[in-house]
N, C-alpha and C. Protein backbone atom coordinates (compact mmCIF):
# COMPACT_ATOMS: atom_id res chain seq x y z
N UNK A 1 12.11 22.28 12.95
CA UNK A 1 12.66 21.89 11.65
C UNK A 1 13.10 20.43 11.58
N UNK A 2 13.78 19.94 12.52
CA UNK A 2 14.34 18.42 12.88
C UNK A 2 12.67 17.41 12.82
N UNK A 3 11.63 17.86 12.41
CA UNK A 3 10.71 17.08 12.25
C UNK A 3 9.61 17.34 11.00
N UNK A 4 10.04 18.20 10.35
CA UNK A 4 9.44 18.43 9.20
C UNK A 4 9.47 17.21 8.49
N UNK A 5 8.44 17.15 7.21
CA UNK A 5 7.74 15.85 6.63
C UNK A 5 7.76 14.31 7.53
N UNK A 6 7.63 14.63 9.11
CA UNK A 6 7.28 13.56 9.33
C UNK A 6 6.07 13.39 9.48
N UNK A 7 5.28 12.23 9.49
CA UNK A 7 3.85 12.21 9.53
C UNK A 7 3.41 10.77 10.78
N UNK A 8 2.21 10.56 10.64
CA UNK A 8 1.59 9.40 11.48
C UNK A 8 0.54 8.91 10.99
N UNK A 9 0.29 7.68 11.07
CA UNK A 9 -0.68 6.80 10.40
C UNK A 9 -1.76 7.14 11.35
N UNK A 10 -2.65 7.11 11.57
CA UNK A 10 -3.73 6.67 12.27
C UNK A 10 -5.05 5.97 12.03
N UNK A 11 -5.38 5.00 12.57
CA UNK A 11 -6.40 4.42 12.67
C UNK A 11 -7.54 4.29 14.06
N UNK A 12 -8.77 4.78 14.01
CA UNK A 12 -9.44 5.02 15.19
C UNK A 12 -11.10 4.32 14.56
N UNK A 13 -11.45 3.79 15.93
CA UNK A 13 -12.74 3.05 15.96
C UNK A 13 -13.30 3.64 17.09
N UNK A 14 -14.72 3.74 16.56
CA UNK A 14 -15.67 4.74 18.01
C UNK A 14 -17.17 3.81 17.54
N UNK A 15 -17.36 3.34 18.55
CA UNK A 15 -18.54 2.33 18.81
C UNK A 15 -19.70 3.03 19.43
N UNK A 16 -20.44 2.97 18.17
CA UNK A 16 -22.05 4.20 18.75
C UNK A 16 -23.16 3.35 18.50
N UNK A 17 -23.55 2.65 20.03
CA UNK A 17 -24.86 2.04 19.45
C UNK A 17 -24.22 1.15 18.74
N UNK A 18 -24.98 1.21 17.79
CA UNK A 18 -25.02 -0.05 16.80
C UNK A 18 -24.50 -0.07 15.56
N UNK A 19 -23.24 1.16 15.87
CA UNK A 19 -22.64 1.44 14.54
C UNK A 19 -21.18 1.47 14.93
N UNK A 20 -20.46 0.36 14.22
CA UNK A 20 -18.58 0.99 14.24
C UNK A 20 -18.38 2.13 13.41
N UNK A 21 -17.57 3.62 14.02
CA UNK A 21 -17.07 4.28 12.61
C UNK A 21 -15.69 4.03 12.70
N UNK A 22 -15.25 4.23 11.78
CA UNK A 22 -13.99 3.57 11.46
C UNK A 22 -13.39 5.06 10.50
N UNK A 23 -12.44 5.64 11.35
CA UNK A 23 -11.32 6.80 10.56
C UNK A 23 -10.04 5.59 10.40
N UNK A 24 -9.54 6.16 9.26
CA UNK A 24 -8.32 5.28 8.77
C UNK A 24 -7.58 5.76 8.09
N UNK A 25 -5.93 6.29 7.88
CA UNK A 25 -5.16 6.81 6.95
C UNK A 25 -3.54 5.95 7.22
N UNK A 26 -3.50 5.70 6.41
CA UNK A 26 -1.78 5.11 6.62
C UNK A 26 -1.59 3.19 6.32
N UNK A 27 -0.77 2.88 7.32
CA UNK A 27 -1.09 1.19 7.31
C UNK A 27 -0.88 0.54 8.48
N UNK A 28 -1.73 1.25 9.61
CA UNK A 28 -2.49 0.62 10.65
C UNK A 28 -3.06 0.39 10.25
N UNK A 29 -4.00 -0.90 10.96
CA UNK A 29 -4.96 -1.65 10.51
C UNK A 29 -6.40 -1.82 11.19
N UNK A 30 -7.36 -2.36 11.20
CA UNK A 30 -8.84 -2.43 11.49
C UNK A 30 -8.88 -3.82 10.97
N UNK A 31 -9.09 -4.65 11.93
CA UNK A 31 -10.17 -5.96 11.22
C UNK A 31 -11.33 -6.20 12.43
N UNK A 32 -12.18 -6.69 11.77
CA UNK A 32 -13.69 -6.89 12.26
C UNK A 32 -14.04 -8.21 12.60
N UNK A 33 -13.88 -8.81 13.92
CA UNK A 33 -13.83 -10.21 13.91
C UNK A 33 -15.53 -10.33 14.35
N UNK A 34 -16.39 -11.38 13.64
CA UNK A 34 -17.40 -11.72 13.89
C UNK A 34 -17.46 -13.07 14.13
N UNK A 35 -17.97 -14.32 14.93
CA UNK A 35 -17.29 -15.21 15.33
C UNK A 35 -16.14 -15.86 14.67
N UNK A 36 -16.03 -16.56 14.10
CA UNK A 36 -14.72 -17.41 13.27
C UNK A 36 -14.41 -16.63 12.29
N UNK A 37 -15.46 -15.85 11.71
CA UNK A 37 -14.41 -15.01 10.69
C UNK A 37 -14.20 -13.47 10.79
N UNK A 38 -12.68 -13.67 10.44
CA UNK A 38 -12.01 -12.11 10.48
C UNK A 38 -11.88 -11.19 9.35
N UNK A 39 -12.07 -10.80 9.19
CA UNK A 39 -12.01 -9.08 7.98
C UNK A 39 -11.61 -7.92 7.89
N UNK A 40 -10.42 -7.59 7.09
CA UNK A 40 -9.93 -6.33 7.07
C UNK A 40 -10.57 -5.60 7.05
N UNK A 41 -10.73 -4.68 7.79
CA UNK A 41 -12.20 -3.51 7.01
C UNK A 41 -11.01 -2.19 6.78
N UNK A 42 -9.73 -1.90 7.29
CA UNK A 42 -9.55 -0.58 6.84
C UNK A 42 -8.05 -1.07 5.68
N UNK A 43 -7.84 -0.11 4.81
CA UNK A 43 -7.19 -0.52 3.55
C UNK A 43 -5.81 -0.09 3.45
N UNK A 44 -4.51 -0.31 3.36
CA UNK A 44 -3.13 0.05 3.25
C UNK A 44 -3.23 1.12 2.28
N UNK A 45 -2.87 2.23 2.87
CA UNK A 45 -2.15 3.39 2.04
C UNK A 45 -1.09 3.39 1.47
N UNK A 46 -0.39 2.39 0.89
CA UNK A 46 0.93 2.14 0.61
C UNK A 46 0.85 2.01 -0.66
N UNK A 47 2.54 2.23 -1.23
CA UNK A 47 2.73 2.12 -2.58
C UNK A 47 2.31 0.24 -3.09
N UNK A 48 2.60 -0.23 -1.83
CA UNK A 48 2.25 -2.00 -2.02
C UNK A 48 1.05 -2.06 -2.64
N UNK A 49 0.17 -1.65 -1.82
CA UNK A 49 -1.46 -1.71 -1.83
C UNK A 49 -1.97 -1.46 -2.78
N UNK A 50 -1.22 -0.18 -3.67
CA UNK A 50 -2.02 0.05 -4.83
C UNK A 50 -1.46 -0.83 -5.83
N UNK A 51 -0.18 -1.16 -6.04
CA UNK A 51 0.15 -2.03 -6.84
C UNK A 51 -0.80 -3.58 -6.92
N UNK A 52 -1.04 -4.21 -5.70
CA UNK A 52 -1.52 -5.23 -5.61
C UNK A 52 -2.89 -4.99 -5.96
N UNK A 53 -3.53 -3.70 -5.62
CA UNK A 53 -4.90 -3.53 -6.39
C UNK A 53 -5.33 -3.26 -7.91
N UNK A 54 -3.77 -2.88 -8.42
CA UNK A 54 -4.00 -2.86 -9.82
C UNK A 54 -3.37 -3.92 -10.80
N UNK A 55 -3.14 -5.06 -9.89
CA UNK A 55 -2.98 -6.50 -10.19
C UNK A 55 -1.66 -5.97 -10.62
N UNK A 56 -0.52 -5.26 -10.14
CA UNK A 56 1.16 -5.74 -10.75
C UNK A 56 1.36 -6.74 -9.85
N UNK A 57 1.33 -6.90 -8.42
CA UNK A 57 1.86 -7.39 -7.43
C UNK A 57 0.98 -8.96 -6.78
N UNK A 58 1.33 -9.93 -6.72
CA UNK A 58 0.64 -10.65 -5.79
C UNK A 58 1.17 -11.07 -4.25
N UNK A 59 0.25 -10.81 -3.80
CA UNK A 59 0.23 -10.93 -2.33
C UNK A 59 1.41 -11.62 -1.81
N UNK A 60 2.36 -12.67 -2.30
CA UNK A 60 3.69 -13.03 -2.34
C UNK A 60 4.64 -12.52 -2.69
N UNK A 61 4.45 -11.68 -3.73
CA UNK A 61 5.86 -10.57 -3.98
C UNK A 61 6.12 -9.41 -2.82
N UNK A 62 4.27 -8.83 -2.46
CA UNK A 62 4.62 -7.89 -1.44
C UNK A 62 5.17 -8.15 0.08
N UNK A 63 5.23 -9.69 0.14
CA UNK A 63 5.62 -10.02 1.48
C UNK A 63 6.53 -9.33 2.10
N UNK A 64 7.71 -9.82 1.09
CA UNK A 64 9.33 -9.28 0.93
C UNK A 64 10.01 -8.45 0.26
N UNK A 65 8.96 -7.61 -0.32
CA UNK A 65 9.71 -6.52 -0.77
C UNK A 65 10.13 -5.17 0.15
N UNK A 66 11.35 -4.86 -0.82
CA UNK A 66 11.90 -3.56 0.27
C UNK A 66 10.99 -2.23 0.28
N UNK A 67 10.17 -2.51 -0.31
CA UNK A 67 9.00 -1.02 -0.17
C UNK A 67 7.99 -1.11 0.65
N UNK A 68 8.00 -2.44 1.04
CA UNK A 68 6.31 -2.80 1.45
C UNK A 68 6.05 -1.86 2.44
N UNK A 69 6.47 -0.68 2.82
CA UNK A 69 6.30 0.33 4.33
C UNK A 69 6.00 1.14 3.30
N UNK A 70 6.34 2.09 2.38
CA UNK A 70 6.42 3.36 1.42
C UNK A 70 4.73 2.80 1.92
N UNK A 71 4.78 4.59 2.46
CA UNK A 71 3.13 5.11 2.83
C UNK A 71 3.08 5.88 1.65
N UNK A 72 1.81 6.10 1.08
CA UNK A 72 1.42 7.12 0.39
C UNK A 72 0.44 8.25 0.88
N UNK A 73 -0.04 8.11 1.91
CA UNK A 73 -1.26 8.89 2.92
C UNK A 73 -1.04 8.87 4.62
N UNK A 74 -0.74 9.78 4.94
CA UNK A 74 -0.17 9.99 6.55
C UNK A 74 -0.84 11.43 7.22
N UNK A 75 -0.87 11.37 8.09
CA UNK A 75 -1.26 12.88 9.22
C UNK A 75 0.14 13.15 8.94
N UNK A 76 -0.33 14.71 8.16
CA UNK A 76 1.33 15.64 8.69
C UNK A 76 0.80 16.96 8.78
N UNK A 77 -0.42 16.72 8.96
CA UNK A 77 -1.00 18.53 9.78
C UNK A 77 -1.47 19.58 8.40
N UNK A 78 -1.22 19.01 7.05
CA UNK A 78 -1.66 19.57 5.73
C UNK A 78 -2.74 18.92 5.26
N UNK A 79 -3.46 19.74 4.27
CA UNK A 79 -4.78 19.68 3.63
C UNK A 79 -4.87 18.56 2.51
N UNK A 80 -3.85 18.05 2.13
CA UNK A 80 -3.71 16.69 1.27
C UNK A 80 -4.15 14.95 1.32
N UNK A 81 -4.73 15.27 2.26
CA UNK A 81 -5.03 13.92 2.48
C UNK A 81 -6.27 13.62 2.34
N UNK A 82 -6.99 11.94 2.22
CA UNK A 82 -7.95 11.46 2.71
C UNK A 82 -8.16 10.05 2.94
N UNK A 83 -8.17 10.36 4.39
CA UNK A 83 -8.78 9.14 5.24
C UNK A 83 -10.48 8.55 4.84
N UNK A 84 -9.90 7.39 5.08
CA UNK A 84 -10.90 6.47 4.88
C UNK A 84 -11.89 6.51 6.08
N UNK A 85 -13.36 6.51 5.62
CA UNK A 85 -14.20 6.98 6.81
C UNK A 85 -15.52 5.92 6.11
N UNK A 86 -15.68 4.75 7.40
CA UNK A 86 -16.16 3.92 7.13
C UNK A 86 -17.48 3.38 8.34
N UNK A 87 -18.62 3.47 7.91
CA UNK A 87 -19.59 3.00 9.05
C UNK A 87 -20.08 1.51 9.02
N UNK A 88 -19.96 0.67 9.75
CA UNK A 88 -20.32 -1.03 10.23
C UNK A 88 -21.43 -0.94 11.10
N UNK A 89 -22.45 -1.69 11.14
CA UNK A 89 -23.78 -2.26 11.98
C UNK A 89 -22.91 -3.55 12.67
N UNK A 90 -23.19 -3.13 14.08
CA UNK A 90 -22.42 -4.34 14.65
C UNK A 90 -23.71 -4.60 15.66
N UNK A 91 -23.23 -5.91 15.80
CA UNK A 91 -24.10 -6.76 17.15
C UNK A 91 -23.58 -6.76 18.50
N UNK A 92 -23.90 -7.50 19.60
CA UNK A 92 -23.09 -7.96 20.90
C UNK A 92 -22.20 -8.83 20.22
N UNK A 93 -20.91 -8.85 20.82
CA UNK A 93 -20.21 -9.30 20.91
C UNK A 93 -18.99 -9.74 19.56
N UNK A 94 -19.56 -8.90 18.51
CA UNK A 94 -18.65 -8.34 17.66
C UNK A 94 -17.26 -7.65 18.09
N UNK A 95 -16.02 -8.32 17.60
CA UNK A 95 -14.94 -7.78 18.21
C UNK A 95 -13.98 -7.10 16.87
N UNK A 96 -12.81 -6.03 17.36
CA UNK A 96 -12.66 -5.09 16.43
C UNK A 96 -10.79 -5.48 16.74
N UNK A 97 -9.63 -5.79 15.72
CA UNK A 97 -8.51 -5.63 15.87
C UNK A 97 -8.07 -4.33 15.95
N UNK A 98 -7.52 -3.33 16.56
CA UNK A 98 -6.71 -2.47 15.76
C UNK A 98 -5.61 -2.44 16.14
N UNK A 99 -4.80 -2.25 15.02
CA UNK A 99 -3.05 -2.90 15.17
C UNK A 99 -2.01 -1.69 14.19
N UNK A 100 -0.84 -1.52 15.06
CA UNK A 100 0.36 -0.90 13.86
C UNK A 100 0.72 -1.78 12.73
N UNK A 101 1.50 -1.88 12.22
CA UNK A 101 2.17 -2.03 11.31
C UNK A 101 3.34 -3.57 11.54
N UNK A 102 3.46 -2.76 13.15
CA UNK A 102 4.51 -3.69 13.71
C UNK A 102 3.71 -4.88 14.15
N UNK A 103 2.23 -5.39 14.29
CA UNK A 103 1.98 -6.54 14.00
C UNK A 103 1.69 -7.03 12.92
N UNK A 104 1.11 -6.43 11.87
CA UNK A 104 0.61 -6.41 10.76
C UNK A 104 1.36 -6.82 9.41
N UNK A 105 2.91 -5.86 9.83
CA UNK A 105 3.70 -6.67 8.67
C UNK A 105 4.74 -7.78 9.37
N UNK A 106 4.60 -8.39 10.32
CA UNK A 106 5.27 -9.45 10.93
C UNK A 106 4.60 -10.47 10.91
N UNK A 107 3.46 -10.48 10.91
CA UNK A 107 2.75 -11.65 11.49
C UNK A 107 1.65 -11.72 10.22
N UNK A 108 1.49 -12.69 9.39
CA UNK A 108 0.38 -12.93 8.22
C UNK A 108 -0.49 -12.95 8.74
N UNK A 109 -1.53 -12.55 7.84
CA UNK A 109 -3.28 -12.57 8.09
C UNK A 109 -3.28 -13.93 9.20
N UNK A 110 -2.94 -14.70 7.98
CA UNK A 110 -3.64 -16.29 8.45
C UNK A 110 -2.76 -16.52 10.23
N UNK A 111 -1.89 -16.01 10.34
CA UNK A 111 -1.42 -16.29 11.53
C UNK A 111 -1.63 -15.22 12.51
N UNK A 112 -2.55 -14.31 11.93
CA UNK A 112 -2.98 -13.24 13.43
C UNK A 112 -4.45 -13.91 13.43
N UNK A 113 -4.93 -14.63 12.37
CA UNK A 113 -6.65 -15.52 12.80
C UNK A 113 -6.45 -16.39 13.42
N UNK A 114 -5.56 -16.97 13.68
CA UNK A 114 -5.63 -18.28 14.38
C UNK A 114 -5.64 -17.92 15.60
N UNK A 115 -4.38 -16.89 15.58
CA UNK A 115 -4.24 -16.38 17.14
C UNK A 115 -5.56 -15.84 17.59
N UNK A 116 -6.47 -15.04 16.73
CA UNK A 116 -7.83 -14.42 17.19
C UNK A 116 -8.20 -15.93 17.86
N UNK A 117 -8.19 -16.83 16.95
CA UNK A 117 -9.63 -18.03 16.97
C UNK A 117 -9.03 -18.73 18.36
N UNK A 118 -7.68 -18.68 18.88
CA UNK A 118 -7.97 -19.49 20.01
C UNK A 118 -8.17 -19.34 20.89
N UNK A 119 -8.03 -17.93 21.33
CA UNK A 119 -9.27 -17.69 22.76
C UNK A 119 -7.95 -16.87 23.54
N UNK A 120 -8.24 -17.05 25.00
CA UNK A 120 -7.72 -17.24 26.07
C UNK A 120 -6.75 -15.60 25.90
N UNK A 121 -5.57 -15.26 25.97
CA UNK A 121 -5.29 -13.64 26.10
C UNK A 121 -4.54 -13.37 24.98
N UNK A 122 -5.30 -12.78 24.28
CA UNK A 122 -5.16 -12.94 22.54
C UNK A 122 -4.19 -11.37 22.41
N UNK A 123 -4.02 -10.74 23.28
CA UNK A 123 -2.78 -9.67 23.15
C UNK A 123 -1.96 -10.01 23.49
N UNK A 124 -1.66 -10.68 24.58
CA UNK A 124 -0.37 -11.47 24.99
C UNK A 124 0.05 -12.48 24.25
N UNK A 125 -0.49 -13.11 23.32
CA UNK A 125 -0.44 -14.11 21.89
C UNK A 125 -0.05 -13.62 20.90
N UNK A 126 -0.49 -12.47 20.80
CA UNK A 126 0.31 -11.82 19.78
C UNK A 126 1.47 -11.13 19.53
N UNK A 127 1.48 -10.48 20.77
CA UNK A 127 2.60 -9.96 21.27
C UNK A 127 4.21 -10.53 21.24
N UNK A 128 3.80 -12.03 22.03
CA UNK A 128 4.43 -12.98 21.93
C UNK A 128 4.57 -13.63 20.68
N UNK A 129 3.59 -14.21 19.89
CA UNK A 129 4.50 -14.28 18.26
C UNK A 129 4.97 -13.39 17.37
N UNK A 130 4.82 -11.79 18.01
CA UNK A 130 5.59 -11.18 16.85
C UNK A 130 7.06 -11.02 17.71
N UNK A 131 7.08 -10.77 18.88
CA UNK A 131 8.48 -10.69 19.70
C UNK A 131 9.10 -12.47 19.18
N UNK A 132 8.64 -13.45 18.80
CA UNK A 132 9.03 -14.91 18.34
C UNK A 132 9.69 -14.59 16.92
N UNK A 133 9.06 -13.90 16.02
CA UNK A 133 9.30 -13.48 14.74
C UNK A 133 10.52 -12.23 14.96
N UNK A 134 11.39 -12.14 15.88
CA UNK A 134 11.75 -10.89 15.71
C UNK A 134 11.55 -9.55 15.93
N UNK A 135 10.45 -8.73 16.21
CA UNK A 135 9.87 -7.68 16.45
C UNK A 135 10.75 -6.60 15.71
N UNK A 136 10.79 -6.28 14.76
CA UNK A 136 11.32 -5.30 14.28
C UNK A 136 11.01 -4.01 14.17
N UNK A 137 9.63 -3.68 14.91
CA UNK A 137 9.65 -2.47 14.95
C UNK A 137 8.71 -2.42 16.23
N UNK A 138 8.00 -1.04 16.43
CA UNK A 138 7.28 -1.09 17.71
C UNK A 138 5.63 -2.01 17.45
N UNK A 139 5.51 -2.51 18.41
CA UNK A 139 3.61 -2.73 18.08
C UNK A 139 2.80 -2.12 19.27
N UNK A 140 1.66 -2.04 18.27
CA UNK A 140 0.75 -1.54 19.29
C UNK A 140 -0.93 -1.80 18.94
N UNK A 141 -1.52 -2.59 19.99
CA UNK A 141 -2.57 -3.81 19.51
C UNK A 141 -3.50 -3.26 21.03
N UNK A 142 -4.62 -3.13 19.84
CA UNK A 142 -6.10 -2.98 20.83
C UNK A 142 -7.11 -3.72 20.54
N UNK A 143 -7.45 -4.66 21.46
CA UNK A 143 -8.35 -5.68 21.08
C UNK A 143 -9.88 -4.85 21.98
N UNK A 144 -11.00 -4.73 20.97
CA UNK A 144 -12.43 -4.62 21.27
C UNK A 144 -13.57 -5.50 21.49
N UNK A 145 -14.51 -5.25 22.02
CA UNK A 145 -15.99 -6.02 22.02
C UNK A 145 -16.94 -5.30 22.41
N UNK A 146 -18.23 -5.64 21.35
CA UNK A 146 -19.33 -4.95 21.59
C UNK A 146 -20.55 -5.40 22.52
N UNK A 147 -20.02 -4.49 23.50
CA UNK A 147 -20.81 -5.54 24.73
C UNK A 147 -22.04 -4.50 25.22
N UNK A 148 -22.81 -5.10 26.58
CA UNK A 148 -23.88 -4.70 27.21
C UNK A 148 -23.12 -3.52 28.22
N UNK A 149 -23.57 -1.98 28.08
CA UNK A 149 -22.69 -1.16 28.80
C UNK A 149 -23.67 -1.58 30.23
N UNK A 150 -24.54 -2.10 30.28
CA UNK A 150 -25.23 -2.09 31.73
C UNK A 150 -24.40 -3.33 32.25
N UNK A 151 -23.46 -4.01 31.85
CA UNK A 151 -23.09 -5.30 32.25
C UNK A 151 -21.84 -5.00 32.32
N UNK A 152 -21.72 -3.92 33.54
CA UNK A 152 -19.81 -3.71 33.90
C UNK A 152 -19.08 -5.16 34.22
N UNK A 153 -19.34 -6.36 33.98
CA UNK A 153 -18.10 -7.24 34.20
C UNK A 153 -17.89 -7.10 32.99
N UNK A 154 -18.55 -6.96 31.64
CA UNK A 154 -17.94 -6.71 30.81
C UNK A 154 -17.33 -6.29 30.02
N UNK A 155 -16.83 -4.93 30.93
CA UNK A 155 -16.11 -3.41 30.34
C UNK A 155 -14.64 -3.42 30.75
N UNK A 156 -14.57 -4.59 31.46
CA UNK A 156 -12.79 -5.04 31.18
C UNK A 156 -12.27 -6.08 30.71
N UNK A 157 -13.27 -6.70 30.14
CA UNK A 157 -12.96 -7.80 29.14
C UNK A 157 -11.53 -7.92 28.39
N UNK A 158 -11.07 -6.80 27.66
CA UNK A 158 -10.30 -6.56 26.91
C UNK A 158 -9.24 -5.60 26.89
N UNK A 159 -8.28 -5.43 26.13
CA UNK A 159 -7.19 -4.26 26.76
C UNK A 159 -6.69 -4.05 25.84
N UNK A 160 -5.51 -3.17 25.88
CA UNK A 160 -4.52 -3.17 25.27
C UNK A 160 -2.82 -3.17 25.46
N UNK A 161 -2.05 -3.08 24.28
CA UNK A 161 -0.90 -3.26 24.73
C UNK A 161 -0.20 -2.95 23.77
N UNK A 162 1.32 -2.31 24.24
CA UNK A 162 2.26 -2.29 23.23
C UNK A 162 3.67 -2.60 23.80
N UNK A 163 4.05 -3.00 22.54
CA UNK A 163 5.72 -3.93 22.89
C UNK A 163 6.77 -3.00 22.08
């Protein structure tokens, strides 16, 4: 009973061949980095999200508002929902963000691309500017790449992490 109506966001990426699928419900996130440019591919379930899609809100009001978390779509084990279910054609070396909330609403677009674009250990970069910003809630960040499975140096390329 001490956990009734709680729920969980989830976001999951499964790399087949030459296809990302992409399950998505809540406001974890999915972006699709292809060299220099990055792209949301999965969409906020939030009361924010729809506002800003039906043009009340611009992208500056939702920064700071006290709702910007109000989920509208979560796993709580009932028949009410629907996740976003999304298929991508990817190449080598196509790389995939997936992130909570706790990087996502700390850290702006434009300042989790930069961190993508400069290389070198881009979870520990991030990590580190949202723990810089405060960290106000938990994060949890999985960086991907679509690599050659016959080419095991490159199946630890990447990792993950949470703070």
């Amino acid at each position: 009973p001490e956990f009734s109506g709680m729920g969980t966001t989830l976001t999951a990426l499964f790399l087949n061949g030459s296809d990302a699928e992409l399950l998505h419900i809540g406001d974890s996130r999915c972006y699709y980095i292809k060299k220099d440019k990055v792209q949301q591919l999965s969409h906020d379930h939030t009361v924010m999200q729809e506002l800003l899609d039906q043009g009340r809100l611009s992208p500056d009001e939702v920064a700071n508002h006290p709702q910007r978390s109000l989920l509208t779509q979560v796993l709580m084990g009932d028949a009410q929902i629907h996740p976003m279910l999304f298929v991508k054609d990817v190449k080598l070396g196509d790389r995939f963000l997936l992130c909570s909330d706790g990087l996502s609403s700390v850290l702006s677009e434009q300042e989790i691309n930069k961190i993508l674009k400069t290389g070198g250990d881009v979870i520990s970069n991030l990590l580190a500017a949202v723990r810089d910003a405060g960290a106000p809630d938990n994060v949890t960040i999985i960086l991907s790449e679509v690599v050659d499975i016959n080419d095991a140096s490159e199946l630890t390329k990447y990792g993950a992490a949470r703070g």
